[in-house]
Protein backbone atom coordinates (compact mmCIF):
# COMPACT_ATOMS: atom_id res chain seq x y z
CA UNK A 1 24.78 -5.98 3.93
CA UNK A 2 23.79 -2.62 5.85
CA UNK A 3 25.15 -0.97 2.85
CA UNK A 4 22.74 -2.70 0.59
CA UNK A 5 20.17 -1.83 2.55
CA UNK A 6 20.75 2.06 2.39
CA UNK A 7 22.07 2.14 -1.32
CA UNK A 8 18.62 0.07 -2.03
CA UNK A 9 16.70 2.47 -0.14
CA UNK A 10 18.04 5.70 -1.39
CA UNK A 11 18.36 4.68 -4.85
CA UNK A 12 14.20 3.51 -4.70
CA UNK A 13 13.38 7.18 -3.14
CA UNK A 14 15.43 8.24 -5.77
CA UNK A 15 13.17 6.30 -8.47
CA UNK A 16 10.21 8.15 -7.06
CA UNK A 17 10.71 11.61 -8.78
CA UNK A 18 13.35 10.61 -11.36
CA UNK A 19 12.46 9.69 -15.63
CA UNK A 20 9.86 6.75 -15.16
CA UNK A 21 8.42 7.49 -12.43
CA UNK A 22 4.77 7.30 -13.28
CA UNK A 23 5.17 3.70 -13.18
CA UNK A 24 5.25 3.65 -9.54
CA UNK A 25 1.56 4.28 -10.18
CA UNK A 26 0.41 2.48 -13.14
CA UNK A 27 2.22 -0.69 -12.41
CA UNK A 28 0.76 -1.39 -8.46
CA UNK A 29 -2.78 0.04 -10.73
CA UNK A 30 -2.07 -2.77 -13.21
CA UNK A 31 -1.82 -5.34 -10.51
CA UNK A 32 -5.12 -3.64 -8.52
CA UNK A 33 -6.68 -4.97 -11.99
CA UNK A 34 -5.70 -8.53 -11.84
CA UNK A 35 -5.96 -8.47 -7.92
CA UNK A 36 -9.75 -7.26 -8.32
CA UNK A 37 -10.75 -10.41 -11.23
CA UNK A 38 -9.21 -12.88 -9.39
CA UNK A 39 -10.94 -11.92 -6.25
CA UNK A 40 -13.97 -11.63 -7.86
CA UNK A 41 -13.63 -14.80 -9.10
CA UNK A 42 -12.77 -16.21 -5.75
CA UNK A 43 -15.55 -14.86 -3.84
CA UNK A 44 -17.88 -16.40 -6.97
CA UNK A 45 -15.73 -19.45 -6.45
CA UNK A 46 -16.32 -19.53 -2.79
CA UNK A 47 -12.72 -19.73 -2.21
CA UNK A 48 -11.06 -18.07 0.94
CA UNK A 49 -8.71 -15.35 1.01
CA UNK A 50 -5.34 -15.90 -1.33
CA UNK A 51 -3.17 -15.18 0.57
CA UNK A 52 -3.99 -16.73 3.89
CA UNK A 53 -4.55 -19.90 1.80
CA UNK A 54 -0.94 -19.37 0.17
CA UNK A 55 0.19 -19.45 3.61
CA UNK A 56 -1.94 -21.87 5.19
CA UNK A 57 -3.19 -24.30 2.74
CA UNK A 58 -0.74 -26.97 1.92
CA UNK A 59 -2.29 -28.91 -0.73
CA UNK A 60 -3.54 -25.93 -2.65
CA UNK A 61 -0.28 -23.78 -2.14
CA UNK A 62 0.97 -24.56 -5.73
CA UNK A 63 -1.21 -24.31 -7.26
CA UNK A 64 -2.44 -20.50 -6.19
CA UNK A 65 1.04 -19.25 -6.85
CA UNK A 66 0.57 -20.46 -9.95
CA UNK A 67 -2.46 -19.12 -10.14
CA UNK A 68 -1.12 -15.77 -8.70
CA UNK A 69 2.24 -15.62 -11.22
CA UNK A 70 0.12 -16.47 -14.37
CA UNK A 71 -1.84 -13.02 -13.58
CA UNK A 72 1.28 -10.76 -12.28
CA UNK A 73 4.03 -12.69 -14.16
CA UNK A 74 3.99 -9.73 -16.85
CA UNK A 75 3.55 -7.33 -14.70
CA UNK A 76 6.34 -8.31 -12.88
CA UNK A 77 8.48 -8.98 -15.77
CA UNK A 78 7.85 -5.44 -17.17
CA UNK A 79 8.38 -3.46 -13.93
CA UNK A 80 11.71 -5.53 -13.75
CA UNK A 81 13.24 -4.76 -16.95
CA UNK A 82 11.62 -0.78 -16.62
CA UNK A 83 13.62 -0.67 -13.77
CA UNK A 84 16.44 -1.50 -15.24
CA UNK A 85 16.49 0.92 -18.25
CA UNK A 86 16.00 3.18 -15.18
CA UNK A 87 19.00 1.73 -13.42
CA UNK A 88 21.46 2.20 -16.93
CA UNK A 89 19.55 5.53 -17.60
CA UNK A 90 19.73 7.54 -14.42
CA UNK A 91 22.32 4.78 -12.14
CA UNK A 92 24.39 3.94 -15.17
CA UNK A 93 25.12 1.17 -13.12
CA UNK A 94 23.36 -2.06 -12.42
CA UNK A 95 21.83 -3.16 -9.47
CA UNK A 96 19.74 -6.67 -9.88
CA UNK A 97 18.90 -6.83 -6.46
CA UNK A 98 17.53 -3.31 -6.25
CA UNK A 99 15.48 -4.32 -9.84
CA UNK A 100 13.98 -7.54 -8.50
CA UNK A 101 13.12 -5.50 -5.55
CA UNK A 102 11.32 -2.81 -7.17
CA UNK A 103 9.29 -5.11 -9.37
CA UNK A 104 8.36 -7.16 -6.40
CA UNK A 105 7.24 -3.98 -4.59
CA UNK A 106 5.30 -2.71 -7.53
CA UNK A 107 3.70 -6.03 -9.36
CA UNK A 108 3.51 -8.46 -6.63
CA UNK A 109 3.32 -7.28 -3.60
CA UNK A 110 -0.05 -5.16 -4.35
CA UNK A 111 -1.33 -7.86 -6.35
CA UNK A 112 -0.83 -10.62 -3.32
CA UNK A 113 -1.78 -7.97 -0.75
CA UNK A 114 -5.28 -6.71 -2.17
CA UNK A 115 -6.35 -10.12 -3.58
CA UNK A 116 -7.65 -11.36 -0.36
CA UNK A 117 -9.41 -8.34 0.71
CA UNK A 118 -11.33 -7.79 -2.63
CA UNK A 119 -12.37 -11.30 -2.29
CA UNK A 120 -13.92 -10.66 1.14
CA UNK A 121 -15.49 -7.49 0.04
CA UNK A 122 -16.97 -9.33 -3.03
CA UNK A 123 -18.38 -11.87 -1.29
CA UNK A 124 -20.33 -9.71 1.28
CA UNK A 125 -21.78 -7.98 -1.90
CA UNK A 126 -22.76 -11.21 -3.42
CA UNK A 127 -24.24 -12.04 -0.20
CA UNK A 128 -26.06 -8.65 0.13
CA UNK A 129 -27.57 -9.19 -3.37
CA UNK A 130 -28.47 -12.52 -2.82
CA UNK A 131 -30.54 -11.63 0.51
CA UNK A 132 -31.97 -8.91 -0.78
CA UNK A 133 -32.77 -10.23 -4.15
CA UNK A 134 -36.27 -11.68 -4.10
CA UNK A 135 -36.68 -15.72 -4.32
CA UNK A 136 -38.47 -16.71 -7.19
């Protein structure tokens, strides 16, 4: 297993200079995106943080990560079979756990970690407008 762990990690420095690599940006970019409208939509929804309410919210788990894989799903899908076209191209081997790794690293984890805090920021900024905003 410590061998995994090593191959895994050298191999994914590896990916960061090798053919493909501008991926590593536009990929965690494309799940900023989708982070940021779902937020957004949050904060208008009044709905807490995602992924404290992933973790803490029983009866609304499912359907969030639901929620959360309808909008990263593709993402995901595409950073998973980039990677490995990467993997036959530069490995010519295959590695599925390093792929399903690398997706999750570059589609879901940014997505699942930046959703919560955009909906916190958004909803001081609605709250901002809304005090400063004269009442009609």
């Amino acid at each position: 297993m410590d061998e995994w762990w090593l191959r895994a990690a050298h191999n994914l420095a590896a990916r960061l200079d090798g053919p493909f690599h501008l991926r590593f940006i536009l990929q965690p970019l494309m799940s900023l995106v989708f982070a940021f409208r779902d937020g957004v939509r949050d904060a208008r929804n009044g709905d807490a943080a995602y992924l404290w309410c992933v973790f803490t919210d029983s009866s609304r788990r499912r359907a969030l990560l639901q929620s959360g894989w309808k909008s990263v799903g593709r993402i995901f899908l595409l950073a998973l079979a980039i990677d490995i076209v990467y993997q036959i191209i530069a490995l010519r081997e295959l590695y599925p756990g390093e792929a399903l790794l690398t997706a999750v690293l570059l589609a879901v984890a940014p997505y699942a970690l930046l959703r919560g805090p955009i909906n916190r920021i958004a909803r001081g900024l609605f709250r901002a407008r809304s005090v400063s905003s004269p009442a009609r």
